[in-house]
Structures are given as structure tokens and as C-alpha cells.
PDB file of N, CA and C in Angstrom:
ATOM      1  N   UNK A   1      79.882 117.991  28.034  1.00  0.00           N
ATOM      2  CA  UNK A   1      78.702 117.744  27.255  1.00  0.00           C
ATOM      3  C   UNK A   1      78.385 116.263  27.308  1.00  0.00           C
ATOM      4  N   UNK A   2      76.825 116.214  27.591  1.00  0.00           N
ATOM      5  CA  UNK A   2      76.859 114.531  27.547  1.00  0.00           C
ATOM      6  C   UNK A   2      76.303 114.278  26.144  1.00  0.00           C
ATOM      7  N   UNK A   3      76.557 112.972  25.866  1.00  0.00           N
ATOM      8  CA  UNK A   3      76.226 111.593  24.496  1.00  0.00           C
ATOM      9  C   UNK A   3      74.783 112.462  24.142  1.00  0.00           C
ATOM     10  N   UNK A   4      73.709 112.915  24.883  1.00  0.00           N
ATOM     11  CA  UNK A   4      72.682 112.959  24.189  1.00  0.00           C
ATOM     12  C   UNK A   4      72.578 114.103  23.463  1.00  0.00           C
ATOM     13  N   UNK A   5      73.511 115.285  23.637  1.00  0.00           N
ATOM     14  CA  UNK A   5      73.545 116.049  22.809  1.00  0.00           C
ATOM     15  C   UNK A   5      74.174 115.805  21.959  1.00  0.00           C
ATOM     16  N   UNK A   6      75.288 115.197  21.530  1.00  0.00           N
ATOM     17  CA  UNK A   6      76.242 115.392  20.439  1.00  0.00           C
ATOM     18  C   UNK A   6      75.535 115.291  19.068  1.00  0.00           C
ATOM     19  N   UNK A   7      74.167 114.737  19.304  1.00  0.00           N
ATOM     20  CA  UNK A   7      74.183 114.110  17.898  1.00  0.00           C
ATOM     21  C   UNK A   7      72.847 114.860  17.367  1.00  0.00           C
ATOM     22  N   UNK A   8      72.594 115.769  18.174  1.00  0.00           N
ATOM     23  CA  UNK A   8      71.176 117.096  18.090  1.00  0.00           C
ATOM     24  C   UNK A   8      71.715 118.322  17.059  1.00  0.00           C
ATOM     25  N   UNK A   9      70.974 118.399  16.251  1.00  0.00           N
ATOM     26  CA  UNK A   9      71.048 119.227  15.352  1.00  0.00           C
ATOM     27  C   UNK A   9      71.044 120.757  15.807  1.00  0.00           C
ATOM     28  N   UNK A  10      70.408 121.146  16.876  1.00  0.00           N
ATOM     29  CA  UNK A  10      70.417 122.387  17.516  1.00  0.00           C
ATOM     30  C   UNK A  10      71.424 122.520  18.305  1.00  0.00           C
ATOM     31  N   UNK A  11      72.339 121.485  18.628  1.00  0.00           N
ATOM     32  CA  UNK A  11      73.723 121.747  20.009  1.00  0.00           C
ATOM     33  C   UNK A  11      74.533 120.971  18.969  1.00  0.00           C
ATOM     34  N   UNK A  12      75.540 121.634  18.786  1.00  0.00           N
ATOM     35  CA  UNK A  12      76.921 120.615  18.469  1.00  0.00           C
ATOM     36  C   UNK A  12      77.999 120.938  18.986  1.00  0.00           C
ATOM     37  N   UNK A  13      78.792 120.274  18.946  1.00  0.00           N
ATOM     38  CA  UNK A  13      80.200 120.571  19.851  1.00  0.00           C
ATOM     39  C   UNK A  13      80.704 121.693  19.540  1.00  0.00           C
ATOM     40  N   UNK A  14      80.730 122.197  18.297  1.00  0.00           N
ATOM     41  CA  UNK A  14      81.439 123.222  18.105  1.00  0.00           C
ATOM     42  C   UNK A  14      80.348 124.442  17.712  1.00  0.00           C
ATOM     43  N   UNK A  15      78.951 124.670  18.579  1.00  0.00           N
ATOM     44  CA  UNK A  15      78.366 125.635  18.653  1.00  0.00           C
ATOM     45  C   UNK A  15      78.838 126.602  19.295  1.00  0.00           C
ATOM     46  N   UNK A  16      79.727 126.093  20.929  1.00  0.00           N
ATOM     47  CA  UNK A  16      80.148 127.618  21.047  1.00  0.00           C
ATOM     48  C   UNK A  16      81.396 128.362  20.883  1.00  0.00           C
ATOM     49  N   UNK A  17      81.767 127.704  19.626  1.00  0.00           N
ATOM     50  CA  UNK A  17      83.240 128.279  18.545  1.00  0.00           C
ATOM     51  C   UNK A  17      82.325 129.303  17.354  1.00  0.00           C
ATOM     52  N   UNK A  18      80.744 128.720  16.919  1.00  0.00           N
ATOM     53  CA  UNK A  18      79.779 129.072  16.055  1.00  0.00           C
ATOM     54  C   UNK A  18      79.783 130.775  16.804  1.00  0.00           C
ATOM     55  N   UNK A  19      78.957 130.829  17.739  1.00  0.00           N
ATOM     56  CA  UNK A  19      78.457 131.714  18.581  1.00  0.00           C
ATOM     57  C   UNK A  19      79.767 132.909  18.736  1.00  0.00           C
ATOM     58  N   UNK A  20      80.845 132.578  19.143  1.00  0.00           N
ATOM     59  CA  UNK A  20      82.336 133.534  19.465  1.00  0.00           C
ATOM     60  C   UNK A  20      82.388 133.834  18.184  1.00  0.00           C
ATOM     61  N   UNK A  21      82.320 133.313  16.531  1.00  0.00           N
ATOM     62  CA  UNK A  21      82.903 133.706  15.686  1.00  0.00           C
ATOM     63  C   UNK A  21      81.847 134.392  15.292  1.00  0.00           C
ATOM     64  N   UNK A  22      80.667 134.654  15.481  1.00  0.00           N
ATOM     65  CA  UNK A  22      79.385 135.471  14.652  1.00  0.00           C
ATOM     66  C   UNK A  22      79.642 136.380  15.601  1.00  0.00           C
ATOM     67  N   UNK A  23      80.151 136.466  17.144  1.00  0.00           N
ATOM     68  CA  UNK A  23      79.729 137.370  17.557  1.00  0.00           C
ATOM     69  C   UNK A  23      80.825 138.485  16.922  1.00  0.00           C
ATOM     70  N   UNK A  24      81.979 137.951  16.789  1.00  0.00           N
ATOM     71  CA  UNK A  24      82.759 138.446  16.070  1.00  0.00           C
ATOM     72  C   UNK A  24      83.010 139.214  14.933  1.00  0.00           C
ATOM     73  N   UNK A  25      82.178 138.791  14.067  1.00  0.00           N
ATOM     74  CA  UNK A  25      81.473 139.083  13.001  1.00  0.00           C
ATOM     75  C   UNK A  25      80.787 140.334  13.031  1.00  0.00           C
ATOM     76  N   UNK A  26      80.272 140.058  13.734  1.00  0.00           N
ATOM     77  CA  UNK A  26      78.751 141.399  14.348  1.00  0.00           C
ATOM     78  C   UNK A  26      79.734 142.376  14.792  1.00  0.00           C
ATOM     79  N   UNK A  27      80.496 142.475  15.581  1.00  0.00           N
ATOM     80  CA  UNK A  27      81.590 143.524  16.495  1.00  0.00           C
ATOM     81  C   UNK A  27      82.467 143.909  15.024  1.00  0.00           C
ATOM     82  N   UNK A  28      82.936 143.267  13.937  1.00  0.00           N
ATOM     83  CA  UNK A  28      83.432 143.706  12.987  1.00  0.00           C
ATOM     84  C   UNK A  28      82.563 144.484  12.009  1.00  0.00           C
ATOM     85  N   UNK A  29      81.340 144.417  11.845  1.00  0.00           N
ATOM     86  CA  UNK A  29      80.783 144.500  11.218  1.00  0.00           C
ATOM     87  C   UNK A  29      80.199 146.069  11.588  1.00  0.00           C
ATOM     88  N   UNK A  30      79.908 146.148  13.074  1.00  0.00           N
ATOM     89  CA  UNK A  30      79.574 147.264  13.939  1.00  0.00           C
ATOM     90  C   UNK A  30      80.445 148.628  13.381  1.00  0.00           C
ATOM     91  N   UNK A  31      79.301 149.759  13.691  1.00  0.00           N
ATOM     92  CA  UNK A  31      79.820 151.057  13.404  1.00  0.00           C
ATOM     93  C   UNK A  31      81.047 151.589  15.006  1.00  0.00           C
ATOM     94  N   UNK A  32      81.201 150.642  15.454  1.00  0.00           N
ATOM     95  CA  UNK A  32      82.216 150.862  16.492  1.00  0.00           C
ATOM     96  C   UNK A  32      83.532 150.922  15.926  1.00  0.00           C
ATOM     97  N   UNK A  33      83.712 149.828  15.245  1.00  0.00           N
ATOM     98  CA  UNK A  33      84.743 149.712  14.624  1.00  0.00           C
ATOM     99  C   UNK A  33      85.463 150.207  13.722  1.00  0.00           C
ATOM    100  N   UNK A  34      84.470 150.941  13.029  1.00  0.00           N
ATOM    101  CA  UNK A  34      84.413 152.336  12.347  1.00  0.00           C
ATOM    102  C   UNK A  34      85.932 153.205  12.309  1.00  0.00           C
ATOM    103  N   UNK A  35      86.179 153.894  13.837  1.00  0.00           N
ATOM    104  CA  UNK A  35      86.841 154.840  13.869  1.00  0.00           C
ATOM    105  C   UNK A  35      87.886 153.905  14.632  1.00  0.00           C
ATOM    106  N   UNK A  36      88.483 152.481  14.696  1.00  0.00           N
ATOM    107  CA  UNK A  36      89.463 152.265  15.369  1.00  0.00           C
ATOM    108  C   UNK A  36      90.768 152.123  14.717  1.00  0.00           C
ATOM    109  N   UNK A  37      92.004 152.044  14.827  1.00  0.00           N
ATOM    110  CA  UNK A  37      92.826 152.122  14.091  1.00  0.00           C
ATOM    111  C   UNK A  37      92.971 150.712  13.765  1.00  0.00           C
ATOM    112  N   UNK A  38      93.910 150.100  13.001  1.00  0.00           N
ATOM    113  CA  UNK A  38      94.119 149.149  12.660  1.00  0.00           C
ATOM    114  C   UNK A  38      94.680 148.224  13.400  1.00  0.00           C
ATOM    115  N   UNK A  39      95.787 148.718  14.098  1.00  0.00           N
ATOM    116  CA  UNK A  39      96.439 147.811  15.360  1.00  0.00           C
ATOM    117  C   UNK A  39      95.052 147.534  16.028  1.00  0.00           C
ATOM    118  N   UNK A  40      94.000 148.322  16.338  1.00  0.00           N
ATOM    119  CA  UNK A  40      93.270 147.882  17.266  1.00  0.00           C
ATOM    120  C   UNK A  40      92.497 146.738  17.142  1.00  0.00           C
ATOM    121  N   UNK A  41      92.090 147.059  15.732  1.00  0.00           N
ATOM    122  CA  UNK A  41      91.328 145.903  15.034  1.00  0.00           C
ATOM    123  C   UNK A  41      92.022 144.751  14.919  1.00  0.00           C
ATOM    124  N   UNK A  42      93.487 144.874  14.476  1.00  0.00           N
ATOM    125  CA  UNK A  42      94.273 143.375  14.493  1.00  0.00           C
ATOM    126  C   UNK A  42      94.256 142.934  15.843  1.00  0.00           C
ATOM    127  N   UNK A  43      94.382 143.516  17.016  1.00  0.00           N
ATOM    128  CA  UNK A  43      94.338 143.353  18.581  1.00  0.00           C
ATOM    129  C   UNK A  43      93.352 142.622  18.657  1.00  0.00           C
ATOM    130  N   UNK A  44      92.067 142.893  18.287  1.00  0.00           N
ATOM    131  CA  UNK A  44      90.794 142.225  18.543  1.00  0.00           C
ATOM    132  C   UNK A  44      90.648 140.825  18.093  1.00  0.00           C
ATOM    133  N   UNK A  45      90.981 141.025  16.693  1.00  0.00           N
ATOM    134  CA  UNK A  45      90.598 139.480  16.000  1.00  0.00           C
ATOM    135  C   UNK A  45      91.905 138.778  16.271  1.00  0.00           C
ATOM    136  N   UNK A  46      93.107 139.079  16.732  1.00  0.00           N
ATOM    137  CA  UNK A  46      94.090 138.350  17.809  1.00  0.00           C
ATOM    138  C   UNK A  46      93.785 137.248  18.583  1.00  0.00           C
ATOM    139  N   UNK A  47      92.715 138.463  20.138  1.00  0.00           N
ATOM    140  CA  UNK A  47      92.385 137.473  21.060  1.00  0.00           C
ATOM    141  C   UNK A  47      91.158 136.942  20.901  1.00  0.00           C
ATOM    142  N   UNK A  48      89.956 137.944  19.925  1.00  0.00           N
ATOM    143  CA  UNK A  48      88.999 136.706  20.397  1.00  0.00           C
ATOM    144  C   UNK A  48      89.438 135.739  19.185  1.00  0.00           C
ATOM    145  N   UNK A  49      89.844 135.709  18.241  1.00  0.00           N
ATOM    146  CA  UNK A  49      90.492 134.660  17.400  1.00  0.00           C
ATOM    147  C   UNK A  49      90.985 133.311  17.858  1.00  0.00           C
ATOM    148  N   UNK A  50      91.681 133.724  18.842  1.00  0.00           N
ATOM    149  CA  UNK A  50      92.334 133.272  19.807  1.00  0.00           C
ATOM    150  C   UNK A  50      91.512 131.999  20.526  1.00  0.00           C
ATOM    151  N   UNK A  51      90.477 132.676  20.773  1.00  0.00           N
ATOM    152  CA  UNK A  51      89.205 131.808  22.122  1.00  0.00           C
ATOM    153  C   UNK A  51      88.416 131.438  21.137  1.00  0.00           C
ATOM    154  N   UNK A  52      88.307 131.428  20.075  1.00  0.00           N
ATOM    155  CA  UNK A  52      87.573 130.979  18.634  1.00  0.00           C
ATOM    156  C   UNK A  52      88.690 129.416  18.471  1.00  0.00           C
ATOM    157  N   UNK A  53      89.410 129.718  18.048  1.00  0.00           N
ATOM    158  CA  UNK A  53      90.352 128.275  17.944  1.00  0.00           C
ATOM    159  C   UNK A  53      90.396 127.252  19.010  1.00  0.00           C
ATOM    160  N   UNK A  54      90.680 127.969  20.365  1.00  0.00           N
ATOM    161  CA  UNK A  54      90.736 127.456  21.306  1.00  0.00           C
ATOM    162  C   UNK A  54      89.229 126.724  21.350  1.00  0.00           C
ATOM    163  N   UNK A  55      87.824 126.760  21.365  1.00  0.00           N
ATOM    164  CA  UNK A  55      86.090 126.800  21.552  1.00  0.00           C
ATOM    165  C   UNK A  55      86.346 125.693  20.661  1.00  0.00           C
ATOM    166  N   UNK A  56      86.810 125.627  19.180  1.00  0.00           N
ATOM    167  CA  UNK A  56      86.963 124.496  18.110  1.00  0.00           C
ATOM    168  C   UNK A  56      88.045 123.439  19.049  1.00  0.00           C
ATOM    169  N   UNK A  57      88.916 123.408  19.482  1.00  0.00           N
ATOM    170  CA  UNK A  57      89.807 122.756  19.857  1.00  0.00           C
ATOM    171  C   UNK A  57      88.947 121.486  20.815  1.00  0.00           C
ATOM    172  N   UNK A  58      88.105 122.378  21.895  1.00  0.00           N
ATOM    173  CA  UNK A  58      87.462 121.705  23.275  1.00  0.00           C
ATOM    174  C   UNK A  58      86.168 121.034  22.268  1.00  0.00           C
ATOM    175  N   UNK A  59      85.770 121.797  21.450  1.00  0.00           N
ATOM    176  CA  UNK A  59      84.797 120.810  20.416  1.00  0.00           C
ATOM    177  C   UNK A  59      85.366 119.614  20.162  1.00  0.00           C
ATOM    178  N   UNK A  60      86.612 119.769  19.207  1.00  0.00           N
ATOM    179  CA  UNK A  60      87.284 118.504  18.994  1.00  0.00           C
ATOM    180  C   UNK A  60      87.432 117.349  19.828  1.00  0.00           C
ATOM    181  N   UNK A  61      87.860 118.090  21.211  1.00  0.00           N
ATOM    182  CA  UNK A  61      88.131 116.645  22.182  1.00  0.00           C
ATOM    183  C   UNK A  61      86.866 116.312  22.623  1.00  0.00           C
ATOM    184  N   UNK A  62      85.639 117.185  23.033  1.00  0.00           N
ATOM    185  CA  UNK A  62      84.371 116.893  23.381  1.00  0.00           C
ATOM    186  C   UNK A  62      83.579 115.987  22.521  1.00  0.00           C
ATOM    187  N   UNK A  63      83.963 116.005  21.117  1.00  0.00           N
ATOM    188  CA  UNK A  63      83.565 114.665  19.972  1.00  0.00           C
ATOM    189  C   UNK A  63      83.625 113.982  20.307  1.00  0.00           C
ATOM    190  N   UNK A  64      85.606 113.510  20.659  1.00  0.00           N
ATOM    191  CA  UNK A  64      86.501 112.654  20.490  1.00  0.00           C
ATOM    192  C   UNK A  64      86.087 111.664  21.656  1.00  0.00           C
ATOM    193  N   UNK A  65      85.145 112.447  22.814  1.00  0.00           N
ATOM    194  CA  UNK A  65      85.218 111.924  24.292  1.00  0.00           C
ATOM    195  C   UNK A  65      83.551 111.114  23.887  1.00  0.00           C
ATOM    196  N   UNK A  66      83.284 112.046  23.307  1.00  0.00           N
ATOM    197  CA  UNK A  66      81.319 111.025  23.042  1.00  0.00           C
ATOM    198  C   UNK A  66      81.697 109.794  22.184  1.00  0.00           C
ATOM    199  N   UNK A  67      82.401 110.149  21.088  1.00  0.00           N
ATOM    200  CA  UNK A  67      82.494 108.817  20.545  1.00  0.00           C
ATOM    201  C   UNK A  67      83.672 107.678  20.799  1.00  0.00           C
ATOM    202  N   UNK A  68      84.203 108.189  21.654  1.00  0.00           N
ATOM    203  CA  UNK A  68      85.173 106.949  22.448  1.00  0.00           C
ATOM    204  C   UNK A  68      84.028 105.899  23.316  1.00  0.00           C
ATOM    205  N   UNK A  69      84.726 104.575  22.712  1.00  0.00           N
ATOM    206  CA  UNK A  69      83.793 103.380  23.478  1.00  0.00           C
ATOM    207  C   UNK A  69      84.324 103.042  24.485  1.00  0.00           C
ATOM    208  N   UNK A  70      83.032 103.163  25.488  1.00  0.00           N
ATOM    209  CA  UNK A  70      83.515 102.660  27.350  1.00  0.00           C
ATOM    210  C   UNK A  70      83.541 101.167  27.248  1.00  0.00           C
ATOM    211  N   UNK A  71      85.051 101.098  27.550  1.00  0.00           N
ATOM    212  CA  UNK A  71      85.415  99.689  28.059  1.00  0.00           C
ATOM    213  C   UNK A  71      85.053  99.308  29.504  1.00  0.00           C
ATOM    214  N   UNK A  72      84.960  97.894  29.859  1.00  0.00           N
ATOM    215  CA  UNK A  72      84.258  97.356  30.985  1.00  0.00           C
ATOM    216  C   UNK A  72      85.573  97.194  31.426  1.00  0.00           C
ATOM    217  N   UNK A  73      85.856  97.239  32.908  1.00  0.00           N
ATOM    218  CA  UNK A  73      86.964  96.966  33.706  1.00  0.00           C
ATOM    219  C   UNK A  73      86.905  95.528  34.859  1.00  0.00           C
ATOM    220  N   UNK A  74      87.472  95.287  34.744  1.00  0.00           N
ATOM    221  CA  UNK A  74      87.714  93.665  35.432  1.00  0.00           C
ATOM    222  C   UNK A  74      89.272  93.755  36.735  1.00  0.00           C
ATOM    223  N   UNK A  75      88.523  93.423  37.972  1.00  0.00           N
ATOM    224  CA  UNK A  75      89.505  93.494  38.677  1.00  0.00           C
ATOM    225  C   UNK A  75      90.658  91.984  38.657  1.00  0.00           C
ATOM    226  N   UNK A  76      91.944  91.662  39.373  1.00  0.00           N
ATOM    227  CA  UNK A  76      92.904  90.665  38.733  1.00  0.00           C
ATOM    228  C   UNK A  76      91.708  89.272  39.323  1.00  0.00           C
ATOM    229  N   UNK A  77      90.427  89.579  40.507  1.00  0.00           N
ATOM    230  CA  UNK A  77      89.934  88.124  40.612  1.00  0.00           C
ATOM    231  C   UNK A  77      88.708  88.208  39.315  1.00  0.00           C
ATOM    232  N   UNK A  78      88.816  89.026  38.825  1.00  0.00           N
ATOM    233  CA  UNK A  78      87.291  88.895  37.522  1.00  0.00           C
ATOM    234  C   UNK A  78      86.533  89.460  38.086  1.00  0.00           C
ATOM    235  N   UNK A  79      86.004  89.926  39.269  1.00  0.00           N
ATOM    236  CA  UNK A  79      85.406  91.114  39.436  1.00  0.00           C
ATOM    237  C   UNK A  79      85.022  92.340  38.286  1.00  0.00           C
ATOM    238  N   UNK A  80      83.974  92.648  38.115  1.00  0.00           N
ATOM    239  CA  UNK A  80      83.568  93.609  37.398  1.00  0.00           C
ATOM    240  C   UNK A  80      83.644  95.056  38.167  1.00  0.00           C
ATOM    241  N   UNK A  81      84.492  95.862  37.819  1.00  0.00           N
ATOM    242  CA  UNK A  81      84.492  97.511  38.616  1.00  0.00           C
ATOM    243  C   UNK A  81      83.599  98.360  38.191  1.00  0.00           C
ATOM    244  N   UNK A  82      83.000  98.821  38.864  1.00  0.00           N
ATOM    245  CA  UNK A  82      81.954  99.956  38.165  1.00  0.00           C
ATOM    246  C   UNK A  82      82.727 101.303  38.684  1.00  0.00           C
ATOM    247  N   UNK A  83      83.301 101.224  39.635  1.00  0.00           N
ATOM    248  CA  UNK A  83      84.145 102.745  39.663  1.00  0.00           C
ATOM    249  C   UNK A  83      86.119 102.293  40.363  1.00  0.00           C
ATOM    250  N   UNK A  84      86.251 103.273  39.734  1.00  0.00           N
ATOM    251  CA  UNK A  84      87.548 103.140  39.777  1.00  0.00           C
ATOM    252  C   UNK A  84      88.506 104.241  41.057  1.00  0.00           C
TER     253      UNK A  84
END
């Protein structure tokens, strides 16, 4: 994700942790779920639970990476590096 989204009210880092857990929601909520047994249901909110934490996690570092400040690099004669 680049800098110009992070700070947009319609995209945030952890929209698609938002999106996995409603959809989640909705699939629990569904008359599917209705007739499943219970193991099945614990099975479910297991793994996508699972990719829900994980979606928050890559949010976290995707913050962590927009608001980290780019330092300028200097080679040993003072040279300025633009790539490394």
C-alpha cells in the first residue's frame, strides 16, 4: 500500500481484516449455517479467524511501513545514494 492511501478515510490498512470479518459475519449469520454441527462451525471461525488476525497483523506492519521516516543514505566519499 502506498503513503497516499493510508490516511483516506475510505482505504485503511486494516480494511481488508474489515471485509474477512463481515464477511464472516454474513456466512454466520446465513441460513447455511443453520444445519451444521458445531465442530463445523468451530472449524470455520478457526480458519477464517485465522486469516482475520493474520489481514490485522499485515495492517499493522503496512502502518508501521507508511509512517516510518526515509532516511537519506550517504556513500563513505559523501555521495548521496538514491538506490541501494
Amino acid at each position: 500500500m502506498t503513503l497516499a492511501y493510508s490516511n483516506s478515510h475510505q482505504h485503511s490498512v486494516f480494511n481488508q481484516a474489515k471485509i474477512k470479518f463481515d464477511s464472516m459475519i454474513s456466512h454466520l449469520e446465513s441460513s447455511a449455517v443453520k444445519y451444521n454441527e458445531h465442530g463445523e462451525v468451530e472449524d470455520y471461525i478457526d480458519v477464517e479467524g485465522t486469516e482475520v488476525l493474520r489481514c490485522l497483523f499485515q495492517g499493522c506492519l503496512d502502518k508501521k511501513a507508511a509512517e516510518e521516516p526515509l532516511q537519506q543514505i550517504y556513500s563513505d566519499d559523501g555521495t548521496h545514494l538514491t538506490h541501494l
